[in-house]
C-alpha atoms as a PDB file:
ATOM      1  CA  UNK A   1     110.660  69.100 141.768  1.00  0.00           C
ATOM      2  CA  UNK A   2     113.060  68.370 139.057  1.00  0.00           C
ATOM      3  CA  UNK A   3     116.042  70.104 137.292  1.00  0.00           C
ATOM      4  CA  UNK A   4     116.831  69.276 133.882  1.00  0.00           C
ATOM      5  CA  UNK A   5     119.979  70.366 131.919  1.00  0.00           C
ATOM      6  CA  UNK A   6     118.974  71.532 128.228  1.00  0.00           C
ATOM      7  CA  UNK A   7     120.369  73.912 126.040  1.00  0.00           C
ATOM      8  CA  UNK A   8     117.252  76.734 127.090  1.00  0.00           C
ATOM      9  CA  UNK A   9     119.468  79.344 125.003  1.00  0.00           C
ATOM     10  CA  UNK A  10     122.826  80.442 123.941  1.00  0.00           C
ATOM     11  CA  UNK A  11     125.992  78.482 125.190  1.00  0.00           C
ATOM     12  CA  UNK A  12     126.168  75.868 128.302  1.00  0.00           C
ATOM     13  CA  UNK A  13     123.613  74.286 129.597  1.00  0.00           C
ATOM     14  CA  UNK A  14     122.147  75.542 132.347  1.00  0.00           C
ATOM     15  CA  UNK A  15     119.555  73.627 134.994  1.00  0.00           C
ATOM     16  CA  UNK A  16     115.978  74.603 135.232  1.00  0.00           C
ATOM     17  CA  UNK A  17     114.891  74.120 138.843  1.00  0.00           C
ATOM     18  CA  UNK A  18     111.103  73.901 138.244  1.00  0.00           C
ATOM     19  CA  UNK A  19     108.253  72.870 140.653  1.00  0.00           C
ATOM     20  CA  UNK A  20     105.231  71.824 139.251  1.00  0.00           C
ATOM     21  CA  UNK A  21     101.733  71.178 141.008  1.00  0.00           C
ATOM     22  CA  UNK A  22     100.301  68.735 139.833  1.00  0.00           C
ATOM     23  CA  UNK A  23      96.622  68.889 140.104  1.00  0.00           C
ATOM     24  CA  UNK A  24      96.705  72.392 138.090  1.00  0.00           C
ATOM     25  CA  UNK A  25      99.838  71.446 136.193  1.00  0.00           C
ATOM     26  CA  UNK A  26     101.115  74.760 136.165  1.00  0.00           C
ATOM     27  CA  UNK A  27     104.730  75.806 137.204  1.00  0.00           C
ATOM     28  CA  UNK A  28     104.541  76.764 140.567  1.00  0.00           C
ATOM     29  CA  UNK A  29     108.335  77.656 141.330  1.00  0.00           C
ATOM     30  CA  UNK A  30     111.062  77.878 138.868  1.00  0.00           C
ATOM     31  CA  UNK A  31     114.675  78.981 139.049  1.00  0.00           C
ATOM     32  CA  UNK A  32     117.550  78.987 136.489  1.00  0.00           C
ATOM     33  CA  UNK A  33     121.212  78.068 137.535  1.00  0.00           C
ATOM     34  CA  UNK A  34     124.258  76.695 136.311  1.00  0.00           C
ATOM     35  CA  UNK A  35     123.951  73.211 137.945  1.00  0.00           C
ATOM     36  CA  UNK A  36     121.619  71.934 140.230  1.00  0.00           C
ATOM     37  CA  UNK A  37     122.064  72.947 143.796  1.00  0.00           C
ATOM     38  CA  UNK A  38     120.656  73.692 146.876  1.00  0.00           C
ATOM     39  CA  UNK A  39     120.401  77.412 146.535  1.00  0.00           C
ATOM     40  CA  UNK A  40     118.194  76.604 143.770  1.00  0.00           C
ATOM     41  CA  UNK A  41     115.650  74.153 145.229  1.00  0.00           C
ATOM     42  CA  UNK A  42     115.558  77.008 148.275  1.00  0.00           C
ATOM     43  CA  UNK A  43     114.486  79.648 145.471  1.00  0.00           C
ATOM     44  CA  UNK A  44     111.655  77.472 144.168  1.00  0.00           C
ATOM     45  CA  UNK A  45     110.730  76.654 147.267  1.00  0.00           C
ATOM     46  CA  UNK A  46     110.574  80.263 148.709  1.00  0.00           C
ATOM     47  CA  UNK A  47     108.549  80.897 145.131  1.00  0.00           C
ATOM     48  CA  UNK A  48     105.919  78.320 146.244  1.00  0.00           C
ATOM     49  CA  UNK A  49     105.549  79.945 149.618  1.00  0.00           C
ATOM     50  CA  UNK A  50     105.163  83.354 148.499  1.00  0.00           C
ATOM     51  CA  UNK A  51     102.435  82.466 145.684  1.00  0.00           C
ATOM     52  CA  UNK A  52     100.660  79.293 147.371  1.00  0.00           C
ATOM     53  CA  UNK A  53     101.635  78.608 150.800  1.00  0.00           C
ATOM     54  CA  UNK A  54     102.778  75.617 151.939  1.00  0.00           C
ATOM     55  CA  UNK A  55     102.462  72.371 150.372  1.00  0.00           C
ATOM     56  CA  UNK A  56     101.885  69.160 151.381  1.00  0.00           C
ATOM     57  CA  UNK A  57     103.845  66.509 149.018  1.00  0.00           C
ATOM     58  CA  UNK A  58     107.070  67.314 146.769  1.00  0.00           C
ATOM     59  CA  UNK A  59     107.464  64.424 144.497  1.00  0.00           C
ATOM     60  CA  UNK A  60     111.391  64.042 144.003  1.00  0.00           C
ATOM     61  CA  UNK A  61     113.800  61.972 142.426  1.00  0.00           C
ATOM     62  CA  UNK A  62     116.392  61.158 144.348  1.00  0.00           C
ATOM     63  CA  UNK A  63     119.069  63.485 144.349  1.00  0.00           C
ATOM     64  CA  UNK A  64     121.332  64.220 147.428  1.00  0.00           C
ATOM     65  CA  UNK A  65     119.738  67.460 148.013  1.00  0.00           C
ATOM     66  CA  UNK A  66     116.241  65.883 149.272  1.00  0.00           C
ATOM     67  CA  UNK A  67     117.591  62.764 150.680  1.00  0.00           C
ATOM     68  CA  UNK A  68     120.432  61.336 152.589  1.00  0.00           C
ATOM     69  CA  UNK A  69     122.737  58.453 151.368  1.00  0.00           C
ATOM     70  CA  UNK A  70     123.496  56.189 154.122  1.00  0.00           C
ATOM     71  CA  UNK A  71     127.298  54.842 153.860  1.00  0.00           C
ATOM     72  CA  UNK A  72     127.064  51.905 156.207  1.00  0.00           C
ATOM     73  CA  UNK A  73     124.071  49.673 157.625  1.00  0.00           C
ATOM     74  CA  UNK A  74     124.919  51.327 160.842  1.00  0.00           C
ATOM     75  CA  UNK A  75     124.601  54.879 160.342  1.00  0.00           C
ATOM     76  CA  UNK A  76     121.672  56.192 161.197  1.00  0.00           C
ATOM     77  CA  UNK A  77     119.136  58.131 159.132  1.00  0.00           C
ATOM     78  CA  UNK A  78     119.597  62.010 158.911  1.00  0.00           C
ATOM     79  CA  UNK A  79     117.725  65.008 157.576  1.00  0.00           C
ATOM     80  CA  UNK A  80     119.210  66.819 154.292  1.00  0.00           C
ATOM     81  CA  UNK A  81     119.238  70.470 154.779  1.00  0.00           C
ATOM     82  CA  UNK A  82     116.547  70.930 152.025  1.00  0.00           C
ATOM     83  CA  UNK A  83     114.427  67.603 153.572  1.00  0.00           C
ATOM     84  CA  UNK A  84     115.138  69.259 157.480  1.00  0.00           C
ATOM     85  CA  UNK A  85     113.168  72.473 155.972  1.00  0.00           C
ATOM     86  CA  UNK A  86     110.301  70.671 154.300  1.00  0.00           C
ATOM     87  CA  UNK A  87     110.057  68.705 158.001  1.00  0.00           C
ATOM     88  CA  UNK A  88     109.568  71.820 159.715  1.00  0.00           C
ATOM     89  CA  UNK A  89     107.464  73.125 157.259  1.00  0.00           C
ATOM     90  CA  UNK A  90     105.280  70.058 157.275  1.00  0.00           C
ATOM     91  CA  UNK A  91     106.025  69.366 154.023  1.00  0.00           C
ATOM     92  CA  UNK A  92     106.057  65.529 152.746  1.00  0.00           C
ATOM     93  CA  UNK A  93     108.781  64.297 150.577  1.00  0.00           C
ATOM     94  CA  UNK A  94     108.381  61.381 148.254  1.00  0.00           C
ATOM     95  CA  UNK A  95     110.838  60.033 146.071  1.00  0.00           C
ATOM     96  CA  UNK A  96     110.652  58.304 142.369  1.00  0.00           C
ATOM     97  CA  UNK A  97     112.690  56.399 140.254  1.00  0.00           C
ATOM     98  CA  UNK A  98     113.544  59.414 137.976  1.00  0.00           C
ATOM     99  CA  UNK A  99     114.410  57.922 134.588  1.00  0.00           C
ATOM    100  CA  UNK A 100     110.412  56.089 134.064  1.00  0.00           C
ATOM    101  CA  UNK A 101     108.543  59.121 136.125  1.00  0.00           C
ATOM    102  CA  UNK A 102     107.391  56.214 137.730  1.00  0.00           C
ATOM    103  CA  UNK A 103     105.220  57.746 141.313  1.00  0.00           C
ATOM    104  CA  UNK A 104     102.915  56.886 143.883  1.00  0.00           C
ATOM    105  CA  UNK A 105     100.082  59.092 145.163  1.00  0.00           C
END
């Protein structure tokens, strides 16, 4: 899951919240918005639900949204709201280094 900022039409650029499954490499979940955000991600995800059910790995980068940013060696870790979901929901979330699309399967 990834949301890019391009200039998709007219003025501003708004992000395209896409999900992407890739074994078919189709676009499983997508959602338009004017920055990224949770709301978003929770569209696409509902999107994947409805059409496929639930999946079993979301390859992410790491924005806030799917995982938490520990402050001090002492905090301990926490669920995101979006990462708490996928938890329930059984739902695996990896992380990459964004700027190579550098993952492991």
């Amino acid at each position: 899951m990834v949301a890019p900022e391009f200039l998709w039409f007219g003025g501003g650029k708004p992000h395209l919240q896409v999900a992407i499954d890739d074994a078919t490499v189709s676009i499983v979940g997508a959602y338009f918005d004017t920055k990224e955000t949770l709301k978003g991600y929770y569209n696409t995800l509902y999107q994947i639900l409805a059409s496929n059910g639930i999946p079993s790995i979301f390859y992410t980068y790491k924005f806030i949204v799917f995982e938490f940013k520990k402050t001090s060696p002492s905090q301990e870790y926490t669920f995101t709201q979006f990462s708490y979901t996928c938890h329930q929901l059984g739902i695996e979330i990896l992380n990459y280094e964004y700027s190579t699309g550098e993952r492991t399967r």
